[in-house]
C-alpha atoms as a PDB file:
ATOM      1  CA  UNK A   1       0.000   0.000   0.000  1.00  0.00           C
ATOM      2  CA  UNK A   2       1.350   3.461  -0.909  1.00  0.00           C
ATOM      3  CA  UNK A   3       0.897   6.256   1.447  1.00  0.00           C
ATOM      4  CA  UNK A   4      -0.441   9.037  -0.057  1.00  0.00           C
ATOM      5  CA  UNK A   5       2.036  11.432   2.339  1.00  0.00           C
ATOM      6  CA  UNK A   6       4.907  10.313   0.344  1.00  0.00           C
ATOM      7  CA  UNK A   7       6.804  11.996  -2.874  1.00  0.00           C
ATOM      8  CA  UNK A   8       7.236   8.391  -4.775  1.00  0.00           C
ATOM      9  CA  UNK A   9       5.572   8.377  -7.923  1.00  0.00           C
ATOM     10  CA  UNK A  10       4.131   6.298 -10.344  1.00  0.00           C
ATOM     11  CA  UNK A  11       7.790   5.710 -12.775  1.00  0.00           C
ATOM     12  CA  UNK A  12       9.192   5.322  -9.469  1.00  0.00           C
ATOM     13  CA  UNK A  13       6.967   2.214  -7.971  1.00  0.00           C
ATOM     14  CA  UNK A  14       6.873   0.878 -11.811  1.00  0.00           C
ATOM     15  CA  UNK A  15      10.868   1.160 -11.985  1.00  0.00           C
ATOM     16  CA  UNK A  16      11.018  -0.880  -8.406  1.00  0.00           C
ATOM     17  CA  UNK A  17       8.436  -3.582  -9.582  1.00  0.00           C
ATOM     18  CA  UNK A  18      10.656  -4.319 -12.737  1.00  0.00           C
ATOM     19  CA  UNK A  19      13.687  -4.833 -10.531  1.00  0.00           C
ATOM     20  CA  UNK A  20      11.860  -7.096  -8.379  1.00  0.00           C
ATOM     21  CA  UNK A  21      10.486  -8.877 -11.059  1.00  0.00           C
ATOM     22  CA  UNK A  22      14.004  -9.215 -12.817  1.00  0.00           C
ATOM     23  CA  UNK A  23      15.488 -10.101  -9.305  1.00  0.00           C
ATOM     24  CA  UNK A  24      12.526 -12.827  -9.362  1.00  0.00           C
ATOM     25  CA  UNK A  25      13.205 -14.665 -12.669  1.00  0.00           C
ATOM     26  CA  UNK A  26      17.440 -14.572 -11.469  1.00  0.00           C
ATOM     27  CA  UNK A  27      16.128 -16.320  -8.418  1.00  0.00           C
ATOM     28  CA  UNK A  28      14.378 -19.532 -10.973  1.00  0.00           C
ATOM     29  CA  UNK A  29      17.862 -19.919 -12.616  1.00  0.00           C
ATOM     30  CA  UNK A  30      18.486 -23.754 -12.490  1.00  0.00           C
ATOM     31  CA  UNK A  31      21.709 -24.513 -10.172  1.00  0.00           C
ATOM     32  CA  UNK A  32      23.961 -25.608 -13.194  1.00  0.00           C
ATOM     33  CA  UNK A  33      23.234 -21.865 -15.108  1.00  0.00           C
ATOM     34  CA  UNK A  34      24.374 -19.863 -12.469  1.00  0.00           C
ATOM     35  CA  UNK A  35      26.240 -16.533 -13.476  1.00  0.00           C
ATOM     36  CA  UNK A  36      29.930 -17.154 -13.543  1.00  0.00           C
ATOM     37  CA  UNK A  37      32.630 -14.127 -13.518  1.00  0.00           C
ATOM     38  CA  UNK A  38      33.935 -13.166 -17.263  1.00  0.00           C
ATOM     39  CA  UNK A  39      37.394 -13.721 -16.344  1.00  0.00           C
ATOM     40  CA  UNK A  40      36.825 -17.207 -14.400  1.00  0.00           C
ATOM     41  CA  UNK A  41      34.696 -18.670 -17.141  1.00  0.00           C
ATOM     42  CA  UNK A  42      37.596 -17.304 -19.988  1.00  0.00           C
ATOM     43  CA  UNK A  43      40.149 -18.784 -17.671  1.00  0.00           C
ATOM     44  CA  UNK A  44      38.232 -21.718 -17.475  1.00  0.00           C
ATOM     45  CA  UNK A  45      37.082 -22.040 -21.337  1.00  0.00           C
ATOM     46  CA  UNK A  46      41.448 -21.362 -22.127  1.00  0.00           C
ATOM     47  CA  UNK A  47      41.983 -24.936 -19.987  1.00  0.00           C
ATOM     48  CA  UNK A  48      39.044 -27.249 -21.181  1.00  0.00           C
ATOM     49  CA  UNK A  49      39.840 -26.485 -25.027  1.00  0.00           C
ATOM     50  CA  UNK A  50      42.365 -29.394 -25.281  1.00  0.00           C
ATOM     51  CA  UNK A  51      39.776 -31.570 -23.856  1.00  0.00           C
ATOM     52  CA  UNK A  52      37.132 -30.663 -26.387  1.00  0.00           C
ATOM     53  CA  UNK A  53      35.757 -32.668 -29.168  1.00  0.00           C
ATOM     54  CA  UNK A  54      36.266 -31.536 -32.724  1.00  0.00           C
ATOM     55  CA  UNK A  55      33.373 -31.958 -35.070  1.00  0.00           C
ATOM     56  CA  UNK A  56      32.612 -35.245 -36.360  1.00  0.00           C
ATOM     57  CA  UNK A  57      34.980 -36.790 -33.535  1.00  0.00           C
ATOM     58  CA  UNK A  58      33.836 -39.240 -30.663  1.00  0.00           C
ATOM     59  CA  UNK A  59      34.176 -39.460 -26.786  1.00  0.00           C
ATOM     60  CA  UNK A  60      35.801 -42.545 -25.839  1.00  0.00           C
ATOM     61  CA  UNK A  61      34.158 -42.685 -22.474  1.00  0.00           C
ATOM     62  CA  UNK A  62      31.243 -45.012 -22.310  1.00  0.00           C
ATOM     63  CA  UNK A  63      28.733 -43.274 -19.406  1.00  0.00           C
ATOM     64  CA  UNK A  64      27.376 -47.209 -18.954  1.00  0.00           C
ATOM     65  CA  UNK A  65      30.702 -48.330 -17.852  1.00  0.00           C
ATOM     66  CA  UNK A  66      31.200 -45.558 -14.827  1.00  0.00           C
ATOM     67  CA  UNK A  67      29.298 -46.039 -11.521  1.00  0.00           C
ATOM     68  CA  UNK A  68      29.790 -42.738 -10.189  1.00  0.00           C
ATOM     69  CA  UNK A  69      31.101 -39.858 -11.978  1.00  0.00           C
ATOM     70  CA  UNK A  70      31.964 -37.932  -9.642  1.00  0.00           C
ATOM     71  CA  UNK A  71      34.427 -40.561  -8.455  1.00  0.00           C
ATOM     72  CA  UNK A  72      36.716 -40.143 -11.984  1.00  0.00           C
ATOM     73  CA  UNK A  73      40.053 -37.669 -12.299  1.00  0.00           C
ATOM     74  CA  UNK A  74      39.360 -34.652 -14.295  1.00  0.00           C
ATOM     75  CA  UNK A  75      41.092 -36.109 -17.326  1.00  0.00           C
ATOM     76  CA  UNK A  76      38.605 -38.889 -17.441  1.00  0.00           C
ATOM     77  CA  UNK A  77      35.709 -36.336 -17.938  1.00  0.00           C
ATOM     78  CA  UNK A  78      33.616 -37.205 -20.452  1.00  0.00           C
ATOM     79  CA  UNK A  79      34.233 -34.510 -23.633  1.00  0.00           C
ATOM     80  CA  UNK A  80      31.688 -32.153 -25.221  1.00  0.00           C
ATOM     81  CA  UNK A  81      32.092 -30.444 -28.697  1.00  0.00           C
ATOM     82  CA  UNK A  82      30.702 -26.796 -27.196  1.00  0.00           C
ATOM     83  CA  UNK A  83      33.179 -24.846 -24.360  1.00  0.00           C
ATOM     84  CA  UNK A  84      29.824 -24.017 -22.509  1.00  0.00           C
ATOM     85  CA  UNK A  85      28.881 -27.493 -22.157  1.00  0.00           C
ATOM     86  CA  UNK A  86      32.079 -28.135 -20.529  1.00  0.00           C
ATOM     87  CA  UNK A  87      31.916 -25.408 -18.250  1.00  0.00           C
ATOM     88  CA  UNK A  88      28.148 -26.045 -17.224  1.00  0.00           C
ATOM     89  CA  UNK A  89      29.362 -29.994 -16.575  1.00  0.00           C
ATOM     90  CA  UNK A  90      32.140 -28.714 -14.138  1.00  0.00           C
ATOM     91  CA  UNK A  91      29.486 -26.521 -12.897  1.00  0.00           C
ATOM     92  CA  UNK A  92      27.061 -29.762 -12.372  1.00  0.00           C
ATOM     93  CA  UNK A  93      29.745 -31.812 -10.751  1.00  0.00           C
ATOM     94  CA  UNK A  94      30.690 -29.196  -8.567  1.00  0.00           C
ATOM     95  CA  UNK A  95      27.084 -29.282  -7.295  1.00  0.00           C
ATOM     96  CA  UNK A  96      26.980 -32.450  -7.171  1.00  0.00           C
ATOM     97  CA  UNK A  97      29.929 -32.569  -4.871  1.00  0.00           C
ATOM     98  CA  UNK A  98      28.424 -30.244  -3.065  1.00  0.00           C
ATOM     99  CA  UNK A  99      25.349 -32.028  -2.329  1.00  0.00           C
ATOM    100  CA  UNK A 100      26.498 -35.419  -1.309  1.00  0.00           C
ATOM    101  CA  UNK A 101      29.527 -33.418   1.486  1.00  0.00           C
ATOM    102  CA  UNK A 102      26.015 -31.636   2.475  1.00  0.00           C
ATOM    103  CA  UNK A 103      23.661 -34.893   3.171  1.00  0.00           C
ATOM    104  CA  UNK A 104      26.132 -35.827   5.813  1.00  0.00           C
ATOM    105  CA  UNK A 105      25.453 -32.863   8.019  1.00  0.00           C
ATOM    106  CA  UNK A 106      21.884 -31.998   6.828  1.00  0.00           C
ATOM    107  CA  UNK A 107      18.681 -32.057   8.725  1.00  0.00           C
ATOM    108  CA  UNK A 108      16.205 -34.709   7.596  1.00  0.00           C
ATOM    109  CA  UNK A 109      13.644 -31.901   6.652  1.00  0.00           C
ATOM    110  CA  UNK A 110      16.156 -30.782   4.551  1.00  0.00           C
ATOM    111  CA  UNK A 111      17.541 -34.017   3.271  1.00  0.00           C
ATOM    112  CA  UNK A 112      13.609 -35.287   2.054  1.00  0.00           C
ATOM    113  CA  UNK A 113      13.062 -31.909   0.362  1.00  0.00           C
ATOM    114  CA  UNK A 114      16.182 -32.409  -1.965  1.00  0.00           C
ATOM    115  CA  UNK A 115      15.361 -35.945  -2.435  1.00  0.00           C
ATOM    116  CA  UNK A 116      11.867 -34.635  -3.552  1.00  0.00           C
ATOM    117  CA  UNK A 117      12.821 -32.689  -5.857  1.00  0.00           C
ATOM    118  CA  UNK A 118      15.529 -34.029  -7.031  1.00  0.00           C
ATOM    119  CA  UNK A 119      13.574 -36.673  -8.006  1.00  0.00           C
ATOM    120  CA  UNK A 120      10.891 -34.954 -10.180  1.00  0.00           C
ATOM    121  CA  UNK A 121      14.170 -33.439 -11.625  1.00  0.00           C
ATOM    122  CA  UNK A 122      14.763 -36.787 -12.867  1.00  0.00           C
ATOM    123  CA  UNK A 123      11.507 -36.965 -14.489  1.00  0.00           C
ATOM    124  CA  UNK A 124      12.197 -34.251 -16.722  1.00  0.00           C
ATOM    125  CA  UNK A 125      16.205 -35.010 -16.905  1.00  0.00           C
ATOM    126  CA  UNK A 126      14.645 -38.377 -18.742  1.00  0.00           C
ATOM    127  CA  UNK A 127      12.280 -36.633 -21.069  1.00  0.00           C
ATOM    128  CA  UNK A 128      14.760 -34.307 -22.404  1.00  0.00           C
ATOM    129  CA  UNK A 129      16.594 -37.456 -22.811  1.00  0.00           C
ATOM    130  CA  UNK A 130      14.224 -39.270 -24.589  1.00  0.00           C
ATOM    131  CA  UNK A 131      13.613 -36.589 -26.751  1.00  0.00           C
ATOM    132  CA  UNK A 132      17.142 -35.771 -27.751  1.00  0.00           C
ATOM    133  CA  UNK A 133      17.848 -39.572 -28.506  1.00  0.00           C
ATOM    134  CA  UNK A 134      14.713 -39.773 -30.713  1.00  0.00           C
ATOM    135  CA  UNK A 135      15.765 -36.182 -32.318  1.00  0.00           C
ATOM    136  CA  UNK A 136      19.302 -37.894 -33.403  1.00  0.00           C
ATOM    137  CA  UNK A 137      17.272 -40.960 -34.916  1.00  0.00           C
ATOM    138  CA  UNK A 138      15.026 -39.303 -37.723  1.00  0.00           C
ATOM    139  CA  UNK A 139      18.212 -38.480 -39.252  1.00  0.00           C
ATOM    140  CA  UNK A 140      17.313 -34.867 -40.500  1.00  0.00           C
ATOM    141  CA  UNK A 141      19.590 -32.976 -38.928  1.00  0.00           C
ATOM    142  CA  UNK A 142      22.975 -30.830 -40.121  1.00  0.00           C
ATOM    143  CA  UNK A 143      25.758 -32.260 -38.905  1.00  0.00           C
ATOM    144  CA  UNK A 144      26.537 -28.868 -36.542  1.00  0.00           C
ATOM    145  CA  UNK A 145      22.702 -29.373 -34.887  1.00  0.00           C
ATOM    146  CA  UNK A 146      23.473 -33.199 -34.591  1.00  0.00           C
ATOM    147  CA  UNK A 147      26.894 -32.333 -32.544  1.00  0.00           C
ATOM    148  CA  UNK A 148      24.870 -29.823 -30.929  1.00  0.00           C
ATOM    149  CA  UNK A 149      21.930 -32.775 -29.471  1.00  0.00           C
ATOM    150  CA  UNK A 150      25.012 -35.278 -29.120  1.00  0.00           C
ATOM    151  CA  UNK A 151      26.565 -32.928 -26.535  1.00  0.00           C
ATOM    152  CA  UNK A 152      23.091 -32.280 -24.906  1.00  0.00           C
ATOM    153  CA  UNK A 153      22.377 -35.946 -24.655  1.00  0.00           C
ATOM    154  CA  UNK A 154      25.566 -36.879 -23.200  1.00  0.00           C
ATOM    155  CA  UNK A 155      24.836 -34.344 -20.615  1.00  0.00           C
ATOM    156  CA  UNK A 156      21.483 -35.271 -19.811  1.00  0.00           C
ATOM    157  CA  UNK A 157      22.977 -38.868 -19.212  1.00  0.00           C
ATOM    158  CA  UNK A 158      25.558 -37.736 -17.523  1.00  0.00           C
ATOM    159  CA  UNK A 159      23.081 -35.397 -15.138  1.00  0.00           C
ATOM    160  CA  UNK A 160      21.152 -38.747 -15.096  1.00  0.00           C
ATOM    161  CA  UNK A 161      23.610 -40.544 -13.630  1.00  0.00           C
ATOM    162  CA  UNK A 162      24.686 -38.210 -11.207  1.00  0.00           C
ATOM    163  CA  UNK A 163      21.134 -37.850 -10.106  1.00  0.00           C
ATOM    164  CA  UNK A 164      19.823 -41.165  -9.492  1.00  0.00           C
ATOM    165  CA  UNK A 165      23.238 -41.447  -7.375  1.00  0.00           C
ATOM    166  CA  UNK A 166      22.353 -38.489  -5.232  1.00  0.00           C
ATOM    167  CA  UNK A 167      18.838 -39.973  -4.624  1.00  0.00           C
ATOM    168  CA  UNK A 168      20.103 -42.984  -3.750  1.00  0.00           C
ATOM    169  CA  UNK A 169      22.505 -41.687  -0.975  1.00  0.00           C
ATOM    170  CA  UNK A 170      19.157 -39.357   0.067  1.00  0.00           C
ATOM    171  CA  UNK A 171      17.866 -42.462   0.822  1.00  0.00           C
ATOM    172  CA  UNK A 172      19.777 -43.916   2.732  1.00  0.00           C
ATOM    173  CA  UNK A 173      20.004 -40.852   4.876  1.00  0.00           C
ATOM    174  CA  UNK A 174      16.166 -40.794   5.004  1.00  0.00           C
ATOM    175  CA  UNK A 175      16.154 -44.478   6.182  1.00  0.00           C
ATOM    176  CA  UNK A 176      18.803 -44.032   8.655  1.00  0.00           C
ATOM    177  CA  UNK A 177      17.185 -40.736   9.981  1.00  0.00           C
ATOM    178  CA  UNK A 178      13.917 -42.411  10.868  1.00  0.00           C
ATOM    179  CA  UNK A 179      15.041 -45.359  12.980  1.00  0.00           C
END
């Protein structure tokens, strides 16, 4: 409510609803698109090009064969064609990471709210998935948009795997937190 004894006007309250609003949507970011500093992300970028694919080339890393990704050395990454993938991959392990050190101090509250929505992140980790695999089927794509769903598939597996392994170690602390 605006009190009338005030000198804010209208451009004024408009001006502060924008920010808010634009504050808002910053706020729905997923975790793995967070804002990184120019110079960090170049820096970063400079050291992942040698472990880039070209076009046309393949990653010899078979996501089926690893239990737990975040278990391998950085040089056993798995390889995307685009920088940004790369980047937003370190940015998803790092999370990861981040998670499973966090489960061993967390509350249970907090522990069954990840694990529900990680889980329904999973749903839709699966769809995009499904939809990327049946995308590089039909066989109508140009080779730079069929690098370009290669490198989102891979990371939806990888995201995938790393997932179902975070849900698995939520429950576990769920079961062990209601004995």
């Amino acid at each position: 409510m605006i009190n009338p004894g005030t000198n804010m006007h209208a451009d004024e309250i408009d001006t502060d609803l924008d920010s808010d609003l634009d504050n808002e949507k910053e706020v729905k970011k997923s975790a793995f698109d967070v804002d990184v500093d120019e110079e960090q992300e170049t820096a970063l970028l400079a050291s992942l090009s040698d472990n880039l694919l070209m076009e046309g080339e393949e990653d010899d890393l078979n996501l089926d064969d690893v239990e737990n990704i975040l278990e391998l050395q950085d040089t056993n990454f798995p390889k995307f064609t685009l920088a940004k993938n790369k980047a937003r991959f370190l940015r998803m392990v790092s999370w990861y990471r981040g998670k499973e050190e966090w489960i061993e101090v967390a509350p249970l509250s907090g522990v069954t709210k990840l694990f529900k929505t990680q889980t329904k992140e999973l749903e839709g980790i699966r769809s995009s998935k499904l939809d990327y695999e049946m995308e590089l089927e039909t066989g109508t794509l140009t080779p730079s948009q069929r690098s370009y769903r290669r490198d989102e598939l891979k990371m939806c597996k990888v995201q995938e795997k790393m997932a179902v392994h975070l849900i698995s170690k939520l429950q576990v602390k769920i079961k062990s937190g209601r004995r």
